[in-house]
C-alpha atoms as a PDB file:
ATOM      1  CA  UNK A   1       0.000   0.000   0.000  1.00  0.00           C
ATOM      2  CA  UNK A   2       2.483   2.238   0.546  1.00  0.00           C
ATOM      3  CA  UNK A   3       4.738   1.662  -2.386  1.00  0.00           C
ATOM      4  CA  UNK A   4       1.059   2.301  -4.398  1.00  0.00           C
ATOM      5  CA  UNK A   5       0.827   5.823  -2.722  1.00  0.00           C
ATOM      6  CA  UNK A   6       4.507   6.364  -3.221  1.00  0.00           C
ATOM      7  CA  UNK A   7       4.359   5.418  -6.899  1.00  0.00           C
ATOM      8  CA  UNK A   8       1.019   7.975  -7.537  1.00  0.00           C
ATOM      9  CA  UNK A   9       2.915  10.191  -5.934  1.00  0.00           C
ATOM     10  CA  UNK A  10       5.631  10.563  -8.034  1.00  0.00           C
ATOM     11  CA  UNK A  11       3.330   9.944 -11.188  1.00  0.00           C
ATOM     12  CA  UNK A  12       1.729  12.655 -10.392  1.00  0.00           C
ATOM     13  CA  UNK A  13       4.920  14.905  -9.726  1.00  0.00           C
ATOM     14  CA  UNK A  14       6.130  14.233 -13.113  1.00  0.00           C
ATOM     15  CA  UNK A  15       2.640  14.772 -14.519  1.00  0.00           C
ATOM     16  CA  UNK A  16       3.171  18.416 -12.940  1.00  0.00           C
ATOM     17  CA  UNK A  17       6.033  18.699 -13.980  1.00  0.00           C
ATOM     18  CA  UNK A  18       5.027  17.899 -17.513  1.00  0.00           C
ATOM     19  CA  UNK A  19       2.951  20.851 -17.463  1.00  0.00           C
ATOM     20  CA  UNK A  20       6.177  22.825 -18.120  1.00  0.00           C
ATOM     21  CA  UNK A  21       7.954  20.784 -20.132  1.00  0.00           C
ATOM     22  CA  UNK A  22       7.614  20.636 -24.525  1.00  0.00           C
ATOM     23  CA  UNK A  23       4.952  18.506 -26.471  1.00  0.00           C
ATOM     24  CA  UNK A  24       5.942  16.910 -29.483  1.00  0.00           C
ATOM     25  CA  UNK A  25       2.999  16.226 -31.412  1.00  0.00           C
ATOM     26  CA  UNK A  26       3.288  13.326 -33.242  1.00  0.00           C
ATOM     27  CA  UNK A  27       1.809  13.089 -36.579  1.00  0.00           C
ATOM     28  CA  UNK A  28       0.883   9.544 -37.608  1.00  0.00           C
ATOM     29  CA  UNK A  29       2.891   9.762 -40.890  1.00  0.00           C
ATOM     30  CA  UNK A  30       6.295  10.826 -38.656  1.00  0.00           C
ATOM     31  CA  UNK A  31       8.417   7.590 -37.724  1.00  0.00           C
ATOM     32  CA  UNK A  32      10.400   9.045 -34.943  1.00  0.00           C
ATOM     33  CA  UNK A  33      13.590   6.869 -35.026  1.00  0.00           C
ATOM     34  CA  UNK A  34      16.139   8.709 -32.786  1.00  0.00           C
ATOM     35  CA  UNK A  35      15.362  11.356 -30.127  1.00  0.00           C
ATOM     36  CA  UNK A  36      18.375  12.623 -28.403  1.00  0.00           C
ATOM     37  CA  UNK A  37      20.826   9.782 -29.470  1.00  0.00           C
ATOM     38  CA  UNK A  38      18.533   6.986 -28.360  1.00  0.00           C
ATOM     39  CA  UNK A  39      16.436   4.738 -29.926  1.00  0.00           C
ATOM     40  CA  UNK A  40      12.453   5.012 -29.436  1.00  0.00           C
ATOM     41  CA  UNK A  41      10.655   1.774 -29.101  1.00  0.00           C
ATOM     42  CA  UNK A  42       7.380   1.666 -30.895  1.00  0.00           C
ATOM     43  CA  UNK A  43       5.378  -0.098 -28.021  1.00  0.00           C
ATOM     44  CA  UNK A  44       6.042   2.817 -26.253  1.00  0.00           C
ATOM     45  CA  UNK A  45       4.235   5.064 -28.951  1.00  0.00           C
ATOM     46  CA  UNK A  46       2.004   3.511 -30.210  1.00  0.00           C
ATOM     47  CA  UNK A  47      -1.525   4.802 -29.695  1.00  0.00           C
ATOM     48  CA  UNK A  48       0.300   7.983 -28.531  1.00  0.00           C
ATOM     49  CA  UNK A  49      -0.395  11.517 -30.032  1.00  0.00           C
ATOM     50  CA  UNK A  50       2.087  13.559 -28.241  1.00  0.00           C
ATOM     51  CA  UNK A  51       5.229  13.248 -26.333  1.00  0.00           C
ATOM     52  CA  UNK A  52       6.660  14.953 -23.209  1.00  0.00           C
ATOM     53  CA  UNK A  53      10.277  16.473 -23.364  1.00  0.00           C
ATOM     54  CA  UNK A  54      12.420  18.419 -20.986  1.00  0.00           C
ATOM     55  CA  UNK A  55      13.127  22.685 -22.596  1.00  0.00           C
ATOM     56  CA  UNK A  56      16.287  23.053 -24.033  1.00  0.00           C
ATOM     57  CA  UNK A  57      18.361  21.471 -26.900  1.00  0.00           C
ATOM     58  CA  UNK A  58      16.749  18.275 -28.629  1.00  0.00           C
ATOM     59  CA  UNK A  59      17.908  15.998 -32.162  1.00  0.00           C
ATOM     60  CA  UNK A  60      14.848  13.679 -33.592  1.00  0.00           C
ATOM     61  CA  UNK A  61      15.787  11.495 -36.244  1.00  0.00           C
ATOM     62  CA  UNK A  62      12.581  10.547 -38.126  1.00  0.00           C
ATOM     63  CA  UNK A  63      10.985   9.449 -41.398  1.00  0.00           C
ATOM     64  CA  UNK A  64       8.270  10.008 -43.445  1.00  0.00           C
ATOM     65  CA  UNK A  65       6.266   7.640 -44.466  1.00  0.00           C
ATOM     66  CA  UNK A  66       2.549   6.876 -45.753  1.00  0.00           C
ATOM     67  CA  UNK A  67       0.762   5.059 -48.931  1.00  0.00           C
ATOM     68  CA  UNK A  68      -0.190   6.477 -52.039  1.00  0.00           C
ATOM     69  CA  UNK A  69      -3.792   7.005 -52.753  1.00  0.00           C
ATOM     70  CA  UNK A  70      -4.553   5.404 -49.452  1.00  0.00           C
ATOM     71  CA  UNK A  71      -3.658   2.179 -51.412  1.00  0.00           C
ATOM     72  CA  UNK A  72      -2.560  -1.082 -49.312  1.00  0.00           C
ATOM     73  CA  UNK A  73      -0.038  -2.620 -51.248  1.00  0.00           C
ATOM     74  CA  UNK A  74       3.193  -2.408 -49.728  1.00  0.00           C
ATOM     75  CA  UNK A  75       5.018  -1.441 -53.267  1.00  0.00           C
ATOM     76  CA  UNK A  76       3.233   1.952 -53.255  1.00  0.00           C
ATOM     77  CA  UNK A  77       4.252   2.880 -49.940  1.00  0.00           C
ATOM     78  CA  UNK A  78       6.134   5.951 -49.890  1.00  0.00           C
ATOM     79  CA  UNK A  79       9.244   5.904 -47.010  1.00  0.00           C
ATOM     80  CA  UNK A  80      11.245   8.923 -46.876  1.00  0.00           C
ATOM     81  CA  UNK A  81      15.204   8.830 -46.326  1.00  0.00           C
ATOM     82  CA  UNK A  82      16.107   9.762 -42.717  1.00  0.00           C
ATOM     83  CA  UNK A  83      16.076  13.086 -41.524  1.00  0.00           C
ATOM     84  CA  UNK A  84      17.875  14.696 -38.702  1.00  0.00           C
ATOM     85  CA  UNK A  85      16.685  17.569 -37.245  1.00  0.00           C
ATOM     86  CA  UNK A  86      18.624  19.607 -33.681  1.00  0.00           C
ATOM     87  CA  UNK A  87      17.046  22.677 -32.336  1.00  0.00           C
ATOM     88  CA  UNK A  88      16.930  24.713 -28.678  1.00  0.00           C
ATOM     89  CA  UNK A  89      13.257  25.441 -27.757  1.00  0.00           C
ATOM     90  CA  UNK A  90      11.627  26.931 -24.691  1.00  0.00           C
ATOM     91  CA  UNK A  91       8.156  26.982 -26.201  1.00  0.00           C
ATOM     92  CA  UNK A  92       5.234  24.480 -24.916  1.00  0.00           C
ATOM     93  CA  UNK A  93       4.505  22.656 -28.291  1.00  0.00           C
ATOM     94  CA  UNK A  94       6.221  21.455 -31.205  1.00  0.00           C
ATOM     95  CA  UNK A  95       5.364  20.467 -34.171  1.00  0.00           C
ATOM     96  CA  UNK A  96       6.770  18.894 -37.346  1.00  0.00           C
ATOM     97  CA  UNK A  97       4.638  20.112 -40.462  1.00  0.00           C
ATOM     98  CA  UNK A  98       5.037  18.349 -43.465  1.00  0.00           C
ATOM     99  CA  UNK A  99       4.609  20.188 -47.060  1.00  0.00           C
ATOM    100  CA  UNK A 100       2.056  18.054 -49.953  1.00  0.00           C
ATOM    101  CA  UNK A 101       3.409  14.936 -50.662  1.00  0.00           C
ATOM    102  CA  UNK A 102       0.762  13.568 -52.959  1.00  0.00           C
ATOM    103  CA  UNK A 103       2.948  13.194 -55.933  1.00  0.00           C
ATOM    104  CA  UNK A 104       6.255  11.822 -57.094  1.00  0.00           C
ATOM    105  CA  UNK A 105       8.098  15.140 -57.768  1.00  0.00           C
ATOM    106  CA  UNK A 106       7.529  16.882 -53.802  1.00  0.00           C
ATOM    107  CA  UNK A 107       8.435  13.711 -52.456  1.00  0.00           C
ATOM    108  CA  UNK A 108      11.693  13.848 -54.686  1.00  0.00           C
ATOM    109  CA  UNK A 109      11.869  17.622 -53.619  1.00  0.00           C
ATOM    110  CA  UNK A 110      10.809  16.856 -49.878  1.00  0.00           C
ATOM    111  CA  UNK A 111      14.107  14.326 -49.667  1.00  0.00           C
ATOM    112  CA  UNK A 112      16.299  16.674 -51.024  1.00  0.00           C
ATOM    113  CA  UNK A 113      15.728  19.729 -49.988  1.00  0.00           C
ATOM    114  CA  UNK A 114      14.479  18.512 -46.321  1.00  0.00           C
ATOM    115  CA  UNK A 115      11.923  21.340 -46.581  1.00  0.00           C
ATOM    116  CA  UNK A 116       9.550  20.549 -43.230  1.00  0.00           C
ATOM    117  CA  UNK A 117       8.917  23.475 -40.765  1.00  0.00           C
ATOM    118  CA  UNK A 118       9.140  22.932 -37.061  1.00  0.00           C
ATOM    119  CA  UNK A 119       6.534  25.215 -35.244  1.00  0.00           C
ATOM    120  CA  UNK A 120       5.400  26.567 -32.562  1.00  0.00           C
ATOM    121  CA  UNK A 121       2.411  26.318 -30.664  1.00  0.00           C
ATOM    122  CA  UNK A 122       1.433  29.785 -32.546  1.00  0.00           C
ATOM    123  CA  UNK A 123       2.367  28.510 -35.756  1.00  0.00           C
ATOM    124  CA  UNK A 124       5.805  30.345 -35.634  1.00  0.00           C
ATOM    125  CA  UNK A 125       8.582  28.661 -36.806  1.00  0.00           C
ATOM    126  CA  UNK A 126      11.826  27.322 -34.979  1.00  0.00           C
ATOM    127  CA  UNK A 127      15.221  27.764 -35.633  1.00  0.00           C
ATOM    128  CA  UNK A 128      16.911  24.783 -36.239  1.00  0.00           C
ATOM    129  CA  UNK A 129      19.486  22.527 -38.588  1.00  0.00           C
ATOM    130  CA  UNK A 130      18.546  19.917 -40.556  1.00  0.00           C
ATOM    131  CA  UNK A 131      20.434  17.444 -42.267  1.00  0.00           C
ATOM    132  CA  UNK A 132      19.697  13.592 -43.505  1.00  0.00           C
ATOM    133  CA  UNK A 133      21.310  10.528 -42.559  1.00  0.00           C
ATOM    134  CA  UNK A 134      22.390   8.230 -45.500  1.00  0.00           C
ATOM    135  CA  UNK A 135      22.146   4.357 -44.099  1.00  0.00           C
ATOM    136  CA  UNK A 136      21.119   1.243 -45.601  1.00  0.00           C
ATOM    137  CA  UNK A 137      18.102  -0.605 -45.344  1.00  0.00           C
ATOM    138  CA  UNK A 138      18.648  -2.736 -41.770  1.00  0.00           C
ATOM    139  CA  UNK A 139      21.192  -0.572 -40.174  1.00  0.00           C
ATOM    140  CA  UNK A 140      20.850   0.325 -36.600  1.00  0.00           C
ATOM    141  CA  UNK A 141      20.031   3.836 -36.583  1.00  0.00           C
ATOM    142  CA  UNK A 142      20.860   4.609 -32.660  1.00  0.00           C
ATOM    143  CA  UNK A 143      24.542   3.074 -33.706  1.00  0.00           C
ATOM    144  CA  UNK A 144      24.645   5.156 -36.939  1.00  0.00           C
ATOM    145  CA  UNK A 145      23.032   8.675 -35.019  1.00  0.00           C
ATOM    146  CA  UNK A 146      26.289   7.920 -32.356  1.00  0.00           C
ATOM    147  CA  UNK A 147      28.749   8.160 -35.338  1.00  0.00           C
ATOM    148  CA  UNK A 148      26.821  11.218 -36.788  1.00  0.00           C
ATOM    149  CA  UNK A 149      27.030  12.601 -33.661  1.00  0.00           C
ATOM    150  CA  UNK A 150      30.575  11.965 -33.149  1.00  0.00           C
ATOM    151  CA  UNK A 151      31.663  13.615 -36.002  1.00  0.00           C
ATOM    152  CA  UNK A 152      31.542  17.524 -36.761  1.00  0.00           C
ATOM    153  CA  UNK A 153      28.480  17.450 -39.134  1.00  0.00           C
ATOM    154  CA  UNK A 154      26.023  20.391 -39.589  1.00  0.00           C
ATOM    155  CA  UNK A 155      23.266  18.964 -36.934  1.00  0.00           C
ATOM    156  CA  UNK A 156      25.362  17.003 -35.022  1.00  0.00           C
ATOM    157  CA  UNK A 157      24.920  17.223 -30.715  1.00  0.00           C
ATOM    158  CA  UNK A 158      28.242  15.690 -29.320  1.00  0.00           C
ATOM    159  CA  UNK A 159      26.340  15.585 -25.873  1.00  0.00           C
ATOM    160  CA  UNK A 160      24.395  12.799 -27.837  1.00  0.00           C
ATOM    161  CA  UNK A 161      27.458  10.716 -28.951  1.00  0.00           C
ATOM    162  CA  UNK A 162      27.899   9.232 -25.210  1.00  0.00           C
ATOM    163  CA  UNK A 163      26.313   6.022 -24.609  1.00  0.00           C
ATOM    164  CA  UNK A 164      24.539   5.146 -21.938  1.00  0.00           C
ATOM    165  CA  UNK A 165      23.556   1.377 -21.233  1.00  0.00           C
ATOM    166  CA  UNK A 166      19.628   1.371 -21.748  1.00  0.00           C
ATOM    167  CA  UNK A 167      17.073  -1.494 -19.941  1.00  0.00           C
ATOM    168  CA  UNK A 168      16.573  -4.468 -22.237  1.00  0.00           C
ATOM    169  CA  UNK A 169      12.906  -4.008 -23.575  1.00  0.00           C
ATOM    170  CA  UNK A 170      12.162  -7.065 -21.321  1.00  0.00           C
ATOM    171  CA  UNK A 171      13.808  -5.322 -18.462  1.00  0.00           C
ATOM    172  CA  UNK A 172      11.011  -2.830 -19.093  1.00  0.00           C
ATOM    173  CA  UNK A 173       8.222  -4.644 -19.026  1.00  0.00           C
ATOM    174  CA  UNK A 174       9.316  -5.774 -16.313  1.00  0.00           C
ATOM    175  CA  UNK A 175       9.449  -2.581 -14.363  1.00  0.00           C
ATOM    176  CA  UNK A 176       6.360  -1.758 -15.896  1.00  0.00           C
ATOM    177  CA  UNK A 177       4.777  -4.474 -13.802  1.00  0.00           C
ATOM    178  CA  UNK A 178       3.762  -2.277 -11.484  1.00  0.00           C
ATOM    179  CA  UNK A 179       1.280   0.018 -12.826  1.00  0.00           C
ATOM    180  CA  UNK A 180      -0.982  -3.185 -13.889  1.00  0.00           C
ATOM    181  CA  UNK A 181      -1.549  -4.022  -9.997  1.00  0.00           C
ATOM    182  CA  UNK A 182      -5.247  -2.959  -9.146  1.00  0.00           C
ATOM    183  CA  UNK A 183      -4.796  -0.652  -6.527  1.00  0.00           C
ATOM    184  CA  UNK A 184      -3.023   1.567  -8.795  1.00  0.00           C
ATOM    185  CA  UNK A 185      -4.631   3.759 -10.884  1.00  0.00           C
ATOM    186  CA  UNK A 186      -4.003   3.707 -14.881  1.00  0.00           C
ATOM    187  CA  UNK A 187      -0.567   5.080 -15.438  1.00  0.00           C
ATOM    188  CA  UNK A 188       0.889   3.716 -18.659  1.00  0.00           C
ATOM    189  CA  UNK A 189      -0.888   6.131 -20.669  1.00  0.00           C
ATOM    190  CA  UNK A 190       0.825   9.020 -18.806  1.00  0.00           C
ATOM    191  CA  UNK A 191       4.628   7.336 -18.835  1.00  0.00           C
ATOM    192  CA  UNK A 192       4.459   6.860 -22.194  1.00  0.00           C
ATOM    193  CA  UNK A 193       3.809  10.478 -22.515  1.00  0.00           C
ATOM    194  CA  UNK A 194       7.054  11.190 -20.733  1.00  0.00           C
ATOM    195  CA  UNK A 195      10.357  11.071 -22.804  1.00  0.00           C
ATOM    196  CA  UNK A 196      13.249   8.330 -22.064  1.00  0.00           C
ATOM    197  CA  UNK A 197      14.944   9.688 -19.513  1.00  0.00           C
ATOM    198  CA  UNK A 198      12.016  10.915 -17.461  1.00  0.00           C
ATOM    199  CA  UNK A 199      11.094   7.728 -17.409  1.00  0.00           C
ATOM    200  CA  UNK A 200      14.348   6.197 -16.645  1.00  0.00           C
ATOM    201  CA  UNK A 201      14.621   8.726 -13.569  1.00  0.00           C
ATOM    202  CA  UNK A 202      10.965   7.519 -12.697  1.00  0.00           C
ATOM    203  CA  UNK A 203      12.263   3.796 -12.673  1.00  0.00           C
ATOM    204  CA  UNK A 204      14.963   4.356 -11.183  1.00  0.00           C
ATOM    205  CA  UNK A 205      13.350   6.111  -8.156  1.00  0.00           C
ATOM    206  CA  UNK A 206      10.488   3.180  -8.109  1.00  0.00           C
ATOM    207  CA  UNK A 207      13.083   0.580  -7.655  1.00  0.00           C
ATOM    208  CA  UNK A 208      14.147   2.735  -4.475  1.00  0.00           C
ATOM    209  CA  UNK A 209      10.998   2.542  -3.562  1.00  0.00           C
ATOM    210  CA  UNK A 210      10.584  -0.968  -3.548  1.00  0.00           C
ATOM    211  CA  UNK A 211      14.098  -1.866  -2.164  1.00  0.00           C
ATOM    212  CA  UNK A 212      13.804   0.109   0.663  1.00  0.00           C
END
């Protein structure tokens, strides 16, 4: 009982906290590959329309993609080559807007000239670099962001080139365990909102919790 009042209690700190902190809003045709020199799992965004980041300097690596003429067949799909883009923010939302891509020629045009606003929550834009991030199909792209990172490119963060060790995706599952037991209120839906290392920090400080 008291680890369940401990653990709303700090969900609801960082839900508070949140309240200062940057949305992302994540358009369904945005892949977001690499935020801040880590990988983002899926699982952990799927269903999600926004994300929760701390103000100050960020990098997304992301993709565009989507299917032409709403078609299913994987052969129209349209997947756009990665795209970096590192920027230093104090504003409450962000936004990636997209230009038409309902032809051939702007999605030729969108990959080579990179020409996607990022935006305020007043429609204004921010300053930021852009670049793109020529890989192969298969490679990692958390290993291949560490290299950009590492080297003196035109949107590269070297605070991002460190690596950390991050939890197996069992691991977190695993620590995730918690928020299914029924005296607990719903919480996943809010940690997912939070970015990585929020919710490391919030992991961290439930394991605390629970050894103590």
């Amino acid at each position: 009982m008291k680890l369940s009042l401990a653990v709303t209690g700090l969900m609801l700190f960082l839900v508070t906290a949140s309240c200062s902190a940057i949305t992302l809003k994540l358009d369904p045709q945005i892949d977001l590959l690499v935020l801040d020199g880590r990988k983002i799992s899926g699982s952990l965004l799927k269903g999600a329309d926004s994300l929760e980041l701390d103000r100050g300097q960020h990098q997304f690596l992301f993709r565009v993609e989507q299917l032409r003429d709403d078609h299913k067949d994987a052969s129209l799909r349209y997947q756009s080559i990665p795209m970096i883009v590192t920027f230093n923010a104090e504003v409450k939302t962000i936004t990636i807007r997209l230009p038409p891509l309902d032809n051939k020629r702007a999605r030729h045009h969108f990959d080579r000239t990179l020409n996607f606003q990022l935006v305020d929550e007043h429609g204004k834009e921010i300053v930021s670099m852009r670049d793109r991030l020529p890989v192969a199909a298969g490679v990692d792209m958390e290993k291949a962001m560490l290299n950009y990172n590492r080297d003196d490119h035109i949107a590269s963060v070297p605070q991002f080139a460190k690596t950390t060790a991050a939890p197996p995706s069992a691991q977190l599952t695993a620590d995730l365990a918690w928020a299914d037991q029924p005296e607990l209120p719903s919480l996943k839906r809010w940690f997912q909102r939070f970015d990585e290392a929020t919710r490391q920090q919030f992991l961290n400080l439930v394991k605390m919790l629970r050894t103590s």
